[in-house]
Protein backbone atom coordinates (compact mmCIF):
# COMPACT_ATOMS: atom_id res chain seq x y z
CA UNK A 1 -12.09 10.21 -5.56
CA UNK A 2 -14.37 11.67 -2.83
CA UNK A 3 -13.37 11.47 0.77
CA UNK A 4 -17.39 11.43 1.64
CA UNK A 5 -17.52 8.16 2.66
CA UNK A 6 -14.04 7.76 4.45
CA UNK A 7 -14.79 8.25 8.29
CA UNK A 8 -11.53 9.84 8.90
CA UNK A 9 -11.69 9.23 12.71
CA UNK A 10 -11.69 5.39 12.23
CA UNK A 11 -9.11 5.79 10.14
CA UNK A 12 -6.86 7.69 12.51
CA UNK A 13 -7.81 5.46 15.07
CA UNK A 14 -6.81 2.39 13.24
CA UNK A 15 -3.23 3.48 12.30
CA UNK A 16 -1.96 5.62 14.79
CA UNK A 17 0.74 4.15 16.89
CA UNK A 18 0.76 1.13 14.11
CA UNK A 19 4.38 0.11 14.17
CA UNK A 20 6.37 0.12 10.40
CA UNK A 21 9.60 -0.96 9.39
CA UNK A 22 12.44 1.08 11.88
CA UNK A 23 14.81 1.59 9.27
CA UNK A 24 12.61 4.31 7.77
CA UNK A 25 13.09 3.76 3.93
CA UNK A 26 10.55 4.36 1.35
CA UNK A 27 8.79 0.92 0.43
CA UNK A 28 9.55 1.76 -3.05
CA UNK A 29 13.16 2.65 -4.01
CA UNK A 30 14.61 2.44 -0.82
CA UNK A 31 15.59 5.88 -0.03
CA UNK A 32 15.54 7.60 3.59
CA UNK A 33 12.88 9.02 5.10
CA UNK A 34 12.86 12.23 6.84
CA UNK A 35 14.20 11.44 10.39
CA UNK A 36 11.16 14.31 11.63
CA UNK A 37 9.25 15.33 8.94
CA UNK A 38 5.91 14.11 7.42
CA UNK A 39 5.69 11.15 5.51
CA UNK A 40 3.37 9.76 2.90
CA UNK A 41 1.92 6.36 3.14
CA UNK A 42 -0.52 4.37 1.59
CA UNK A 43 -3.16 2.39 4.19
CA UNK A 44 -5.27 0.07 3.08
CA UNK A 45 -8.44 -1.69 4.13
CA UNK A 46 -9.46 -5.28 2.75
CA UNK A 47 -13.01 -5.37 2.32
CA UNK A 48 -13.07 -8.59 -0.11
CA UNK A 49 -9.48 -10.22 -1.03
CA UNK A 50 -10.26 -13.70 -0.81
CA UNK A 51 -7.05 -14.63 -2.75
CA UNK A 52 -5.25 -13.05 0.02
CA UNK A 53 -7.62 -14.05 3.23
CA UNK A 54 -6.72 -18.05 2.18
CA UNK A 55 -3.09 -17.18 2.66
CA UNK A 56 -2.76 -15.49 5.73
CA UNK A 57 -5.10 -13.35 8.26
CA UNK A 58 -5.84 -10.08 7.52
CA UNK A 59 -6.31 -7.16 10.19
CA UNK A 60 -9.17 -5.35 10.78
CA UNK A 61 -9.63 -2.64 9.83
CA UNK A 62 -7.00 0.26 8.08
CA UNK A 63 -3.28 -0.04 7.91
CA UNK A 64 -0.24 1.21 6.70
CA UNK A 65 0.93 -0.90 3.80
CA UNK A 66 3.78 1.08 2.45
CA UNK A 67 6.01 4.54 3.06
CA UNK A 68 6.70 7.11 0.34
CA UNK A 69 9.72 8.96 -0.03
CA UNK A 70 9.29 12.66 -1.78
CA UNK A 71 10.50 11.27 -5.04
CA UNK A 72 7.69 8.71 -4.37
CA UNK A 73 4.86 10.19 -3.79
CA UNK A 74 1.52 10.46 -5.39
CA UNK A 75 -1.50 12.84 -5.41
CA UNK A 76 -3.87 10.29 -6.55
CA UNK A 77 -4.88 6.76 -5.90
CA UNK A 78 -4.93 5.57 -9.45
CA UNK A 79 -5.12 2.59 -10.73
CA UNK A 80 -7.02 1.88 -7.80
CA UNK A 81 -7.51 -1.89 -6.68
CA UNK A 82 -11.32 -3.43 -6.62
CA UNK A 83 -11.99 -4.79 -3.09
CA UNK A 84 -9.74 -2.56 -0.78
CA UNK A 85 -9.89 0.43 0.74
CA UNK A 86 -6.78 2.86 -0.67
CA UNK A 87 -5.79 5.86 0.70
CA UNK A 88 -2.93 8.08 0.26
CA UNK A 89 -1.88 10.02 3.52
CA UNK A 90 0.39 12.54 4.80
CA UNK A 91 1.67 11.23 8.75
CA UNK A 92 4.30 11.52 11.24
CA UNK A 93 6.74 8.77 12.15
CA UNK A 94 6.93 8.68 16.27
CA UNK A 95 10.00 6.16 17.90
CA UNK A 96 10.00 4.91 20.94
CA UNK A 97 11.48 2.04 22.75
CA UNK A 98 13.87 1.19 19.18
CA UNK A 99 10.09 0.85 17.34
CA UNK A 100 9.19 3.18 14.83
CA UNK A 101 5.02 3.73 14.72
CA UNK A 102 2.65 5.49 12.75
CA UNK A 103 1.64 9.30 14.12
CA UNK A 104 -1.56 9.90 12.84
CA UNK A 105 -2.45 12.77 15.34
CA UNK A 106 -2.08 15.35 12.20
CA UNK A 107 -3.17 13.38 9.20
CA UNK A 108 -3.98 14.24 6.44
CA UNK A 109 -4.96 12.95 3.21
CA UNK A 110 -4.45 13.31 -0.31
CA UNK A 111 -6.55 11.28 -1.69
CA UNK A 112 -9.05 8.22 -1.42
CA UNK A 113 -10.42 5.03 -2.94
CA UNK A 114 -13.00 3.23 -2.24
CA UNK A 115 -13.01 -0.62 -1.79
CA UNK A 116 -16.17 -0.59 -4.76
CA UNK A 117 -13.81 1.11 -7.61
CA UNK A 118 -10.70 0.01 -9.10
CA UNK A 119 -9.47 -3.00 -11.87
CA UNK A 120 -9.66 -6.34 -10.31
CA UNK A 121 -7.14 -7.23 -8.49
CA UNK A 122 -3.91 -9.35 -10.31
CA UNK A 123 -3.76 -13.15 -9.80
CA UNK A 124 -1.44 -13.38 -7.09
CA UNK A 125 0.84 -16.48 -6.56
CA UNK A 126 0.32 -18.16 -2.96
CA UNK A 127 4.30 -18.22 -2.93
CA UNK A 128 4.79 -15.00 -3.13
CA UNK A 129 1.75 -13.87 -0.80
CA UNK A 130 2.54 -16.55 1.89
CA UNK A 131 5.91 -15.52 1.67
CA UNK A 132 5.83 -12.02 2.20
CA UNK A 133 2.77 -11.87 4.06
CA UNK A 134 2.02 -8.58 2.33
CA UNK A 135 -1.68 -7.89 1.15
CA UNK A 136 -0.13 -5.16 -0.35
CA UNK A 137 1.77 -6.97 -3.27
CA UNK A 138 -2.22 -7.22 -5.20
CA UNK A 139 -2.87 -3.40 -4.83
CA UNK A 140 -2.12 -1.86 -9.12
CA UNK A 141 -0.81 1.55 -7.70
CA UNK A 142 2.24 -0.42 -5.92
CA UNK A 143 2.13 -2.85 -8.69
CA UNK A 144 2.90 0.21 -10.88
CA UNK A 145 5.42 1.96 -9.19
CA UNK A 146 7.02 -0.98 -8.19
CA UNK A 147 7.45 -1.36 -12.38
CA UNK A 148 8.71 1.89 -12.74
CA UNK A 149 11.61 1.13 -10.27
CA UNK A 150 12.30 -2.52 -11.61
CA UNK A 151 16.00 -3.05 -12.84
CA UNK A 152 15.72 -6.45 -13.33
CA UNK A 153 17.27 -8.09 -10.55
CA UNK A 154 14.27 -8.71 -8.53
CA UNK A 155 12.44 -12.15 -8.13
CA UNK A 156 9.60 -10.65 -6.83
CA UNK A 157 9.04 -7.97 -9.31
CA UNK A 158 9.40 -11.26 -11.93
CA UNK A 159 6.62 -13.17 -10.29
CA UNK A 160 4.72 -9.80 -10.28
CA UNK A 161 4.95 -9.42 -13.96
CA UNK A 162 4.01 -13.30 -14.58
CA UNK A 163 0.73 -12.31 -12.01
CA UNK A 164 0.11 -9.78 -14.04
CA UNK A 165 -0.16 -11.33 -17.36
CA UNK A 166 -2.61 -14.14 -15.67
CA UNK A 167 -4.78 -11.18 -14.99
CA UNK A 168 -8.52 -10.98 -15.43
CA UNK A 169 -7.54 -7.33 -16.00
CA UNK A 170 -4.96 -5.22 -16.36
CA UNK A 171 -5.18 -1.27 -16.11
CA UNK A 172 -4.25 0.99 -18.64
CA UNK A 173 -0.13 2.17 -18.68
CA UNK A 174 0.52 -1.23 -16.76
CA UNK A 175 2.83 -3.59 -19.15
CA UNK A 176 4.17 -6.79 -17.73
């Protein structure tokens, strides 16, 4: 995907010092993340969720929606989500004060989708958004990997698959 149309000093602007979750654990598998070491993390940006704007309020602009650990990572935003913003980026994680923030002083990024590409986005329960009050639960590449990790003992990843087959579409390699 081309980067052309990402203004990368908006982006930087609208995630550094962002606060994330203090333990520092990848989003995905749980795993540690490097205590001073770069991190990759998908951002987002909402340009048109309106299954997720009903639920809860979305911010402005980018933010981080969810830390990779190396075993995690990806070079490519793909499946990509249709009405967001997707970006995957390498940052540092700054503490201060016991809260953990994005550094996005030497950001960079790997790669970048655009809110006009990308399968629609999964029927999403208004449980399960309202409960987690996570816009990123509708985005296919956490949808995905979130699949890839499932052993079965998750609710969530059971009302994922159930959003999933209620699915306008469904991109290629994802099975419910």
């Amino acid at each position: 995907m081309s980067e052309d149309s990402l203004d990368l000093a908006t982006l930087r602007s609208d995630i550094h010092g962002e606060p994330v979750v203090p333990e520092r654990i990848c989003d995905y598998c749980g795993a540690s993340l490097p205590d001073d070491g770069p991190v990759q993390y998908d951002i987002i940006r909402i340009t048109d969720m309106p299954n997720v704007e009903e639920f809860f309020p979305i911010p402005d602009g980018w933010f981080p929606d969810a830390a990779r650990c190396r075993d995690c990572e990806r070079d490519a935003v793909t499946p990509a989500t249709d009405g967001m913003d997707e970006a995957l980026v390498t940052v540092h994680l700054a503490e201060g004060s016991d809260i953990v923030s994005v550094d996005a002083s030497s950001l960079t990024i790997a790669d970048y989708a655009p809110a006009d590409v990308g399968y629609y986005p999964p029927k999403m329960f208004p449980d399960l958004i309202a409960r987690y009050q996570d816009a990123g639960l509708v985005r296919w590449i956490r949808i995905e990997r979130l699949f890839e990790m499932d052993d079965g003992s998750s609710d969530v990843i059971a009302k994922l698959r159930t959003a999933v087959t209620l699915s306008k579409e469904v991109p290629p390699g994802i099975e419910p």
